[in-house]
C-alpha atoms as a PDB file:
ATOM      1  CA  UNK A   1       0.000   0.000   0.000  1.00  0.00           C
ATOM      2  CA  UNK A   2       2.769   2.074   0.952  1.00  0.00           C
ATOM      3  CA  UNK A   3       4.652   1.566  -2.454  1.00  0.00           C
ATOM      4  CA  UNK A   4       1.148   2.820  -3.961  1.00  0.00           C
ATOM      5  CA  UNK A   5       0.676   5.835  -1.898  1.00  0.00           C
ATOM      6  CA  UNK A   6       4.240   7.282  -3.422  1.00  0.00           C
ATOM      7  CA  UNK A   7       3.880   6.312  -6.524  1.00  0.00           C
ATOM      8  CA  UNK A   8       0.605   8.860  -6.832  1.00  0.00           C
ATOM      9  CA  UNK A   9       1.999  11.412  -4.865  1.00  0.00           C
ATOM     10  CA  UNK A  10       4.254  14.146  -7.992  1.00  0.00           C
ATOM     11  CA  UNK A  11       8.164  14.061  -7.088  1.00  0.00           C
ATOM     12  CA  UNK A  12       9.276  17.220  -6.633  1.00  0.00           C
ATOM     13  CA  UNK A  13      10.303  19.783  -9.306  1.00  0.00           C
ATOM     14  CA  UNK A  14      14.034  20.395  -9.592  1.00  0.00           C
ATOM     15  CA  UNK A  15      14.611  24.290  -7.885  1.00  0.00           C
ATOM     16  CA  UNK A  16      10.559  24.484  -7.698  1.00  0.00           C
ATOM     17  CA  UNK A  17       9.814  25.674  -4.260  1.00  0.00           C
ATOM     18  CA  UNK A  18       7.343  23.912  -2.105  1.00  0.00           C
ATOM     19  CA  UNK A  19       4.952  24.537  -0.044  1.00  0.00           C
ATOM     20  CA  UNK A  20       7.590  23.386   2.919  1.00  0.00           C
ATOM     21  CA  UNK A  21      10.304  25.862   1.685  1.00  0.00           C
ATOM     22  CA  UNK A  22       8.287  29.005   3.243  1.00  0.00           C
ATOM     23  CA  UNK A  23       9.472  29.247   6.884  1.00  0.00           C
ATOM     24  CA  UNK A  24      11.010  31.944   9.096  1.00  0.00           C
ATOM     25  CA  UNK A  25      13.580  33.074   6.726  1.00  0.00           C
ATOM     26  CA  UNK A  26      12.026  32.835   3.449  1.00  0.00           C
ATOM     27  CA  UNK A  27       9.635  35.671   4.990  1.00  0.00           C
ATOM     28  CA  UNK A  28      12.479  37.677   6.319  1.00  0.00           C
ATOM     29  CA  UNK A  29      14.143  37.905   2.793  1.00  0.00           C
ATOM     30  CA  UNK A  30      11.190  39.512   1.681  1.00  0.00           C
ATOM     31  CA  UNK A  31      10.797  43.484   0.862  1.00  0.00           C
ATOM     32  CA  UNK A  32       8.048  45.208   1.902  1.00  0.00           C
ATOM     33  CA  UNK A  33       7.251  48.997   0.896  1.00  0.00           C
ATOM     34  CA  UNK A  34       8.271  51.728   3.191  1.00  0.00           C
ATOM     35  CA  UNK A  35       6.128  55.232   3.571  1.00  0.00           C
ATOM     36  CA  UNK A  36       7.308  58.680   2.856  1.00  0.00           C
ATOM     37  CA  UNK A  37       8.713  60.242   6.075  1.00  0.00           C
ATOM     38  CA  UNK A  38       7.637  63.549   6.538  1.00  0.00           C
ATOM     39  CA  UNK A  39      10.779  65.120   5.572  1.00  0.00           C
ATOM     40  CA  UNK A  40      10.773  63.772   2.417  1.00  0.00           C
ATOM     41  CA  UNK A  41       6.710  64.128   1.646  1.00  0.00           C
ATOM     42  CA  UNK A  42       8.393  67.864   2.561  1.00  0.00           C
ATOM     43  CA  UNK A  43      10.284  68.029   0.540  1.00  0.00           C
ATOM     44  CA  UNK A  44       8.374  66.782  -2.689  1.00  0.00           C
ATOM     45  CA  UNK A  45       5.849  69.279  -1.722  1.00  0.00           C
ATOM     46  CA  UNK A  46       8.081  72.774  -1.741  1.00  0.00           C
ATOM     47  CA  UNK A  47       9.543  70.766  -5.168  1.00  0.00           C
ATOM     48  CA  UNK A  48       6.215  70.671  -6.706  1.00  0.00           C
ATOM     49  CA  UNK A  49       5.227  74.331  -5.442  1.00  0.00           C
ATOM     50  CA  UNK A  50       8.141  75.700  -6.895  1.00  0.00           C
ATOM     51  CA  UNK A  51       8.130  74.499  -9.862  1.00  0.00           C
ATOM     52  CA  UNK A  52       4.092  75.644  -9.778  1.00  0.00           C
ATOM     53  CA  UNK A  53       5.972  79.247  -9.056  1.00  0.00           C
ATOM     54  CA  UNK A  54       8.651  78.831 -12.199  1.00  0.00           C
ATOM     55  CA  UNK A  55       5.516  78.130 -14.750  1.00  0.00           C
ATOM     56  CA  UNK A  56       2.918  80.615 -13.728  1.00  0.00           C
ATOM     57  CA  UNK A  57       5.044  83.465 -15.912  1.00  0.00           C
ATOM     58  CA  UNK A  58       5.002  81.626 -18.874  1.00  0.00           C
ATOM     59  CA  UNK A  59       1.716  80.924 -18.281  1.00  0.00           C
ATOM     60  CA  UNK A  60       0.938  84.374 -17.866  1.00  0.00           C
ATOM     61  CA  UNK A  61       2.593  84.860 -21.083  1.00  0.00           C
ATOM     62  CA  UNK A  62       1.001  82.348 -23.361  1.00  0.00           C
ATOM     63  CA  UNK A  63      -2.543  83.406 -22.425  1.00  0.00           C
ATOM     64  CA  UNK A  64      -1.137  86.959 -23.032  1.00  0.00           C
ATOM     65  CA  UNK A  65       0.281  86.246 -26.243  1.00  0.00           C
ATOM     66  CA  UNK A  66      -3.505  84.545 -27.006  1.00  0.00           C
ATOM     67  CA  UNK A  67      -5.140  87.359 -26.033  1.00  0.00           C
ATOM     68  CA  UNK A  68      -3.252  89.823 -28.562  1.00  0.00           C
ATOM     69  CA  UNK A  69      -3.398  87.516 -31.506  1.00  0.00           C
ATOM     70  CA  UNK A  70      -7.171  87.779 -30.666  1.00  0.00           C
ATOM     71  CA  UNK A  71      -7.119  91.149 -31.104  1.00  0.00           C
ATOM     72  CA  UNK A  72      -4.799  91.656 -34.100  1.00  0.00           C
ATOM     73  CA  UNK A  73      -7.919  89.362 -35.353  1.00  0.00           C
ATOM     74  CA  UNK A  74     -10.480  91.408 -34.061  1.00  0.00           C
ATOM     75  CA  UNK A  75      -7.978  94.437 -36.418  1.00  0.00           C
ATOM     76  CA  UNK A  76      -8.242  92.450 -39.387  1.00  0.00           C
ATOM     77  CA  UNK A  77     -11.757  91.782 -39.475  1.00  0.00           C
ATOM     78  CA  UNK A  78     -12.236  95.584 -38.794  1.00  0.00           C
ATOM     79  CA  UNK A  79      -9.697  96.335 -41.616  1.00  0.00           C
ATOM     80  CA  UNK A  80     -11.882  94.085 -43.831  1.00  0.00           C
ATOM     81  CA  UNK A  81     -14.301  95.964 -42.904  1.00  0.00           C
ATOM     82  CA  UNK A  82     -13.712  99.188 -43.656  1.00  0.00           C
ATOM     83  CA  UNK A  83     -11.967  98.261 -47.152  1.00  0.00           C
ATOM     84  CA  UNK A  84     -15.675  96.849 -47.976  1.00  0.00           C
ATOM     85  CA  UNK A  85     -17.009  99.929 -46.903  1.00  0.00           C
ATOM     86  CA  UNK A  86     -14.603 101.921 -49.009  1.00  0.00           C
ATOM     87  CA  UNK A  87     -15.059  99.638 -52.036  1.00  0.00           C
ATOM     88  CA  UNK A  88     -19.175 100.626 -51.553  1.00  0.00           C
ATOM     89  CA  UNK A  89     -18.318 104.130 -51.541  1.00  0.00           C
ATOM     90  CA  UNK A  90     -16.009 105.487 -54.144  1.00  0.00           C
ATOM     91  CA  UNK A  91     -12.981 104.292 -51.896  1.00  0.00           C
ATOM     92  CA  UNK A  92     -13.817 106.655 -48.992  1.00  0.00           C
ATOM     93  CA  UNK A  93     -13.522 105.502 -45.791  1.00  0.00           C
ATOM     94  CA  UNK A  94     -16.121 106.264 -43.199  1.00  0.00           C
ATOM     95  CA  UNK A  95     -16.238 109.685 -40.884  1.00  0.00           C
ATOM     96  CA  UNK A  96     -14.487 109.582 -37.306  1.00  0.00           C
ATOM     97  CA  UNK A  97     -17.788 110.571 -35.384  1.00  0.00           C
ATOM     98  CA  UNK A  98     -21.236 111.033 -37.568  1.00  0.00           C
ATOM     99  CA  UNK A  99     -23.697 112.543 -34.433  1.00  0.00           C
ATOM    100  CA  UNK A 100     -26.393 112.354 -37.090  1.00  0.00           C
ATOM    101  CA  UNK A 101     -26.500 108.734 -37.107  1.00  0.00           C
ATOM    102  CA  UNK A 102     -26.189 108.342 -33.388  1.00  0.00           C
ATOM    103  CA  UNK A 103     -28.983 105.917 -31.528  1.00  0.00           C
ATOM    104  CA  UNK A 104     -29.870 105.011 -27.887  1.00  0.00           C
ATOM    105  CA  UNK A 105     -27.043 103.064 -27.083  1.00  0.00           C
ATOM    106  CA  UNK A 106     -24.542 103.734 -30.081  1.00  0.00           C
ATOM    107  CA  UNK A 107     -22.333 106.990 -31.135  1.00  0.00           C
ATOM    108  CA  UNK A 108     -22.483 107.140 -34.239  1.00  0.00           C
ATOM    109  CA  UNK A 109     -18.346 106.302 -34.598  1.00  0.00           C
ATOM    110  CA  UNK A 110     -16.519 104.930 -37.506  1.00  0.00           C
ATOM    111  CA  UNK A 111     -17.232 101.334 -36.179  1.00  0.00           C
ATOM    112  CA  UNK A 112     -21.159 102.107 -36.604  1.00  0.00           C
ATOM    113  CA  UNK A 113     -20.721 102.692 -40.264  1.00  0.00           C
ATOM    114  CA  UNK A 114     -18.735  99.209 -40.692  1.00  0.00           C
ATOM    115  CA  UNK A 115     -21.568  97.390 -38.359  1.00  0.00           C
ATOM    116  CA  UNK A 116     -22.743  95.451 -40.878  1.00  0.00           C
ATOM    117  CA  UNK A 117     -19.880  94.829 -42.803  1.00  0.00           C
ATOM    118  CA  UNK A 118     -17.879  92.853 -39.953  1.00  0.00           C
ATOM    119  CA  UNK A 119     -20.934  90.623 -40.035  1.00  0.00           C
ATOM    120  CA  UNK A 120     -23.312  92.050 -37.535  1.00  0.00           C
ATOM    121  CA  UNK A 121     -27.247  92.575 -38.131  1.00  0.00           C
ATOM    122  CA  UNK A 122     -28.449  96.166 -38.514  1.00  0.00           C
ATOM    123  CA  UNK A 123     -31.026  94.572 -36.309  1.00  0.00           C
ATOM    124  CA  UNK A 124     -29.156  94.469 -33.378  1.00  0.00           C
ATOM    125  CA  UNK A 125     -26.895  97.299 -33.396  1.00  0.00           C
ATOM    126  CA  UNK A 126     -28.660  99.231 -30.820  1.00  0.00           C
ATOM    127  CA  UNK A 127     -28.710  96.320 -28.224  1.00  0.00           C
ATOM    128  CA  UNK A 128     -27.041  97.027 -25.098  1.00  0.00           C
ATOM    129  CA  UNK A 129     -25.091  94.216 -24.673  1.00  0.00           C
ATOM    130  CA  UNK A 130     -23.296  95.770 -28.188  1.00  0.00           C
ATOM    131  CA  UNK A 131     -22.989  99.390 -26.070  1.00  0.00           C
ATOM    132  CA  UNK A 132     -19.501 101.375 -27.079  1.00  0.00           C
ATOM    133  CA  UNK A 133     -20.538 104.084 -24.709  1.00  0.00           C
ATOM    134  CA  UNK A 134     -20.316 102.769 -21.823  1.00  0.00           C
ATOM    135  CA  UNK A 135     -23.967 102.610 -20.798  1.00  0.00           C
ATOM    136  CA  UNK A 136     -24.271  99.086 -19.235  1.00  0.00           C
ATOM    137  CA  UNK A 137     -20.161  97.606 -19.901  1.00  0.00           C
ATOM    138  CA  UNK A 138     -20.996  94.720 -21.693  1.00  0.00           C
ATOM    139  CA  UNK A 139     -19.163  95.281 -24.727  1.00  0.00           C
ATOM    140  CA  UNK A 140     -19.133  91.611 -26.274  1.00  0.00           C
ATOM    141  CA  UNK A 141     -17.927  92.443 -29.765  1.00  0.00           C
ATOM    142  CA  UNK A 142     -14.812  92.730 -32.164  1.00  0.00           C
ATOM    143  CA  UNK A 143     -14.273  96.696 -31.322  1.00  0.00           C
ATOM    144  CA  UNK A 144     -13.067  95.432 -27.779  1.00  0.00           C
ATOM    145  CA  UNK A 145      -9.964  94.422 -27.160  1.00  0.00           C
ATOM    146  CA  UNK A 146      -9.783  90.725 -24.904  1.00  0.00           C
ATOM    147  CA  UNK A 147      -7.474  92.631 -22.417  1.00  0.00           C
ATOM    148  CA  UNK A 148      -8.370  96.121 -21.944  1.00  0.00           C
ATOM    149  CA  UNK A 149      -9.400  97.516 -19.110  1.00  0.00           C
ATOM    150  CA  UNK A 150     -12.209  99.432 -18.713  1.00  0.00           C
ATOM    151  CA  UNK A 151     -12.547 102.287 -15.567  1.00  0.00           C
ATOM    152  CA  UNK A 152     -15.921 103.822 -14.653  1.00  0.00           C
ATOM    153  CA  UNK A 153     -16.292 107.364 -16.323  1.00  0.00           C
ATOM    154  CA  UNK A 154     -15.630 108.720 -13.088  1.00  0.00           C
ATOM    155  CA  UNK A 155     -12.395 107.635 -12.786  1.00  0.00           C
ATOM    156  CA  UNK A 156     -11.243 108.777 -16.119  1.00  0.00           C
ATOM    157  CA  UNK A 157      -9.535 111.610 -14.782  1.00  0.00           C
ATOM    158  CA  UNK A 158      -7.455 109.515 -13.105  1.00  0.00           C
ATOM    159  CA  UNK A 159      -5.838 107.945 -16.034  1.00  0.00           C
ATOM    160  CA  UNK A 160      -6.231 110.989 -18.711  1.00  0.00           C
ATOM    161  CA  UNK A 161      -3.963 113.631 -18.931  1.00  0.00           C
ATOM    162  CA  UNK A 162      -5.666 116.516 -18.552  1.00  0.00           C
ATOM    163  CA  UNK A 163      -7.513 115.489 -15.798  1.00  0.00           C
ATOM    164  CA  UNK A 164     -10.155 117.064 -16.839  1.00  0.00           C
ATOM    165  CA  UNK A 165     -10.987 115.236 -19.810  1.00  0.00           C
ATOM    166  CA  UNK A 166     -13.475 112.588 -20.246  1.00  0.00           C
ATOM    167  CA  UNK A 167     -14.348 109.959 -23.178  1.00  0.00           C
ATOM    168  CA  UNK A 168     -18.008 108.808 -23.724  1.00  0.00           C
ATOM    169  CA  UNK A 169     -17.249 105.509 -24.996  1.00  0.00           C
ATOM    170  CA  UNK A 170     -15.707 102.412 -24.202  1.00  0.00           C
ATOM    171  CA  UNK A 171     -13.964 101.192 -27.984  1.00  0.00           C
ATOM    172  CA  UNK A 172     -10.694  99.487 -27.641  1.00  0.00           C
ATOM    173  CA  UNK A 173      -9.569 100.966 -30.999  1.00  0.00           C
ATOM    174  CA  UNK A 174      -8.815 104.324 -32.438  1.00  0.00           C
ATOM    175  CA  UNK A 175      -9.439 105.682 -36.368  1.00  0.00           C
ATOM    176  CA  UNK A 176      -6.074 107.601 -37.276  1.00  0.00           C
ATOM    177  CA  UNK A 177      -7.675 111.291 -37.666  1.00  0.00           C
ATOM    178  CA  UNK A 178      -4.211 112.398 -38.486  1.00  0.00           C
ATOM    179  CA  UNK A 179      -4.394 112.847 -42.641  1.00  0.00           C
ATOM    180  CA  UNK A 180      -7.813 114.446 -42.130  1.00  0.00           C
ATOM    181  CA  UNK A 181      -6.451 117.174 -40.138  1.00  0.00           C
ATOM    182  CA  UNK A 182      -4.032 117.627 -42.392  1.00  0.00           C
ATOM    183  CA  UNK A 183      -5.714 117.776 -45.407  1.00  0.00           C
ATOM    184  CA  UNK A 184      -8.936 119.225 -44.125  1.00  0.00           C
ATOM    185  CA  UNK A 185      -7.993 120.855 -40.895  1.00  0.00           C
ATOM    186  CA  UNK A 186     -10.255 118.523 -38.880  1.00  0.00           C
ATOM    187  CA  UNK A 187     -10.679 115.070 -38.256  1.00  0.00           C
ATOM    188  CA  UNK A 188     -13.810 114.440 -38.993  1.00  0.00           C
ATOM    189  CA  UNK A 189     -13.679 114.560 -42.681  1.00  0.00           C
ATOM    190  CA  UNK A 190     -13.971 111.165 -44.464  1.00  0.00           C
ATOM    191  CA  UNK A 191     -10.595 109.998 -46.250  1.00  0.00           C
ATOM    192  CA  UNK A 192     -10.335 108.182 -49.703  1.00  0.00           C
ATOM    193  CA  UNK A 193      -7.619 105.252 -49.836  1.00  0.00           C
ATOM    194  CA  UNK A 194      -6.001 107.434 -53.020  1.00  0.00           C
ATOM    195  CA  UNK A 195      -5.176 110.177 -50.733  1.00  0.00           C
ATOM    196  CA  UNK A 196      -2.739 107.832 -48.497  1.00  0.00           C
ATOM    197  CA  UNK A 197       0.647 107.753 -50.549  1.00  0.00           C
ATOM    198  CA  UNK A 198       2.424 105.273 -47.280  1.00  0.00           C
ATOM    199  CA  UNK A 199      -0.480 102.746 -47.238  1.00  0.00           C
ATOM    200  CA  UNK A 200       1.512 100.094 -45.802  1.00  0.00           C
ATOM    201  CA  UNK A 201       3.334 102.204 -43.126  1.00  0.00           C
ATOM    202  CA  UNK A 202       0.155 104.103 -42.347  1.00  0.00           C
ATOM    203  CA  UNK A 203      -2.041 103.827 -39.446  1.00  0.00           C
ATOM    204  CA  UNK A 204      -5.711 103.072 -40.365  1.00  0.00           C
ATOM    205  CA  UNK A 205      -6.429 101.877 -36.838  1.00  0.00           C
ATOM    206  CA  UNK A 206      -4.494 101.938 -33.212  1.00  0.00           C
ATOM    207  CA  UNK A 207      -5.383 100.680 -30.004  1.00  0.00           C
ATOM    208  CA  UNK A 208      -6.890 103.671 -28.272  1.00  0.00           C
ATOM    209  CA  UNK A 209      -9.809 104.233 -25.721  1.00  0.00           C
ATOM    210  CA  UNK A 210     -11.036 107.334 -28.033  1.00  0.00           C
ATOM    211  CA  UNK A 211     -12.742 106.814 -31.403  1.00  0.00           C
ATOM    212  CA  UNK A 212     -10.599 108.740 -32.867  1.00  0.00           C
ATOM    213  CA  UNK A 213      -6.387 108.702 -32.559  1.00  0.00           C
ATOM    214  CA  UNK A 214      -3.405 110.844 -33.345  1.00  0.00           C
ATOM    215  CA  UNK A 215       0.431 110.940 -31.850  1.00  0.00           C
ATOM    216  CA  UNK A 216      -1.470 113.652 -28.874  1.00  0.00           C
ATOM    217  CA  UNK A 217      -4.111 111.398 -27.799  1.00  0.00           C
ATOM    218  CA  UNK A 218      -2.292 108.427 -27.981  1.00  0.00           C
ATOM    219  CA  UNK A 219       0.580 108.858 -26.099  1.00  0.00           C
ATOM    220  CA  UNK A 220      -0.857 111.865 -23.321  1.00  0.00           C
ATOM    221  CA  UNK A 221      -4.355 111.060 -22.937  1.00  0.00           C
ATOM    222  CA  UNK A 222      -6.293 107.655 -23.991  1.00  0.00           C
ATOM    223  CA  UNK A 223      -3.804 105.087 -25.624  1.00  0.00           C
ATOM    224  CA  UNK A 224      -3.461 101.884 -24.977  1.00  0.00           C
ATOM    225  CA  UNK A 225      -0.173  99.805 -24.287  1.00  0.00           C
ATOM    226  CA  UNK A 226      -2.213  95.939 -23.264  1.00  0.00           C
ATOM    227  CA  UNK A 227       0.097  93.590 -25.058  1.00  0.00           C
ATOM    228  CA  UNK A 228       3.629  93.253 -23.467  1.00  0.00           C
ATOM    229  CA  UNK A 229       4.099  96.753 -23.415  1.00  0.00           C
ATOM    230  CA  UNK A 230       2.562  97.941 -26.733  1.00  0.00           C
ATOM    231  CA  UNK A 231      -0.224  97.296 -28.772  1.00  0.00           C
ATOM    232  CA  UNK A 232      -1.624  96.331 -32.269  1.00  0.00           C
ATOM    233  CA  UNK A 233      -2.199  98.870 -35.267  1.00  0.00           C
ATOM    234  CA  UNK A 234      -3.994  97.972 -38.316  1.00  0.00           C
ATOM    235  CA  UNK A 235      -2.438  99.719 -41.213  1.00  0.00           C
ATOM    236  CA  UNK A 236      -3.823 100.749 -44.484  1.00  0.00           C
ATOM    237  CA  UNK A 237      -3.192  98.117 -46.558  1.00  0.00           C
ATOM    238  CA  UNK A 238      -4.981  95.939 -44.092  1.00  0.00           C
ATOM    239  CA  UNK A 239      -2.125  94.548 -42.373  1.00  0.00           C
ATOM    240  CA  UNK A 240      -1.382  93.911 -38.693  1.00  0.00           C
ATOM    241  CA  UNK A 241       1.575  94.670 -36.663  1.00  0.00           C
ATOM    242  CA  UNK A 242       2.154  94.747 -33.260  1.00  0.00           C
ATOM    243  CA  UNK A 243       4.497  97.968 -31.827  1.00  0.00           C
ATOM    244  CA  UNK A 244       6.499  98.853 -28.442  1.00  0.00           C
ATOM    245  CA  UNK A 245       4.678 101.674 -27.062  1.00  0.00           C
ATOM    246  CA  UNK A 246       8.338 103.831 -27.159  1.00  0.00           C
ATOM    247  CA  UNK A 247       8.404 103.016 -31.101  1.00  0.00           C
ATOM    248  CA  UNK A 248       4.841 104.702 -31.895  1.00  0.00           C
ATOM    249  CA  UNK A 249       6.202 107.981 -32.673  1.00  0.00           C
ATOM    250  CA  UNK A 250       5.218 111.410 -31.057  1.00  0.00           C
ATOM    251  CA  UNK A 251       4.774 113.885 -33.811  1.00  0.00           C
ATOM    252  CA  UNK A 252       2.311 113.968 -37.040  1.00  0.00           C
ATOM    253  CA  UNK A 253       5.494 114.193 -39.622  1.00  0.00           C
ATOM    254  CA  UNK A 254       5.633 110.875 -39.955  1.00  0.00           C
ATOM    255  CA  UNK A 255       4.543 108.596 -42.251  1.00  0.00           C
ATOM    256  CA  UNK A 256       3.103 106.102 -39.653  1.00  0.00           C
ATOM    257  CA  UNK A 257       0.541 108.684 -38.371  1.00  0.00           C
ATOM    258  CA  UNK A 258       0.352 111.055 -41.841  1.00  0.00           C
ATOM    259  CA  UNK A 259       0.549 109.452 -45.042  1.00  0.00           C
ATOM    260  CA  UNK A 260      -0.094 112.082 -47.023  1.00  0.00           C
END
């Protein structure tokens, strides 16, 4: 019976171990995982928040750099805009400031006159949330800028130089009223593309919190610097460029803010 009883039991497997290997020191050899210490969860902490610290200016930096490529969009569109405008009427662009064709929420600046041809309905051009006077602040349109700022009329004086000037509208972008003056003696005169000899050094359109721009306003009372230190102008020829505020020069005798 005996003989039997082996001969059904397996022989054992050649450097297979058995059930009868795992004693005392079989469990000792093992490894088991060891915890963090405090020190070191310390440590991986002020690692991680540093390097949190290191990325938040290039984060900073992308978004800003997202931000003015949205608005040298928001240009473009607006030169489009005004070249279809021209091309509708004998290659004239529109007035700086029309009070005729004013409405309850609207001036009646340049970018009323290009409504329509940047794609918006007539129909809603009055509608508050479309305001560029500053009546209710919603401003959700292409003649805002992503990043400027906006202050409360009441603190304009704070910011404007003089203080005692005020705007009455809240446009992120400026019509260059420079070769009106000069040709007209006022800026308000409409200006055909012929008369512009420097289109594509020429300033058709500047970041500016006035409807209207020139070297004065820009650089003593309402421009805009919201990109890294400058800001995008839409010239002429419908290009896009983005400047240092110290390069946008001072005086009218220039081609960048005459053209004439």
């Amino acid at each position: 019976m005996c003989k039997y009883l082996c001969a059904m039991m397996p022989a054992e497997t050649p450097g297979r171990v058995g059930p009868s290997s795992f004693g005392d020191g079989a469990l000792r050899g093992r490894h088991t995982a060891r915890a963090f210490t405090l020190l070191e969860l310390l440590v991986v902490v002020s690692i991680i928040g540093l390097l949190a610290v290191m990325s938040v200016p290039g984060v900073k930096r992308a978004m800003g750099s997202v931000k003015q490529g949205q608005c040298a969009s928001n240009l473009r569109q607006i030169g489009t805009g005004l070249m279809l405008y021209a091309s509708d009427n004998d290659g004239t662009f529109p007035m700086d400031n029309d009070p005729a064709k004013a409405s309850l929420y609207q001036a009646a600046f340049w970018s009323s006159a290009i409504w329509t041809y940047v794609g918006y309905p007539a129909s809603k051009f009055s509608y508050p949330e479309n305001d560029v006077q500053g009546n209710v602040g919603a401003d959700k349109n292409m003649f805002h800028c992503p990043v400027t700022k906006y202050y409360p009329k009441s603190k304009f004086k704070e910011i404007c130089v003089p203080t005692s000037w005020n705007v009455t509208n809240r446009l992120s972008y400026a019509m260059n009223t420079t070769p009106s003056r000069t040709a007209f003696g006022t800026g308000n005169v409409p200006i055909k593309m012929a008369m512009i000899k420097t289109p594509t050094s020429t300033v058709l359109v500047i970041e500016q919190h006035e409807e209207g721009g020139d070297p004065w306003s820009y650089h003593q009372a309402f421009g805009l610097i919201p990109h890294r230190g400058g800001c995008n102008v839409l010239f002429y020829d419908g290009h896009v460029d983005w400047f240092l505020y110290k390069d946008i020069p001072t005086t009218t005798g220039t081609s960048f803010w005459g053209g004439l």
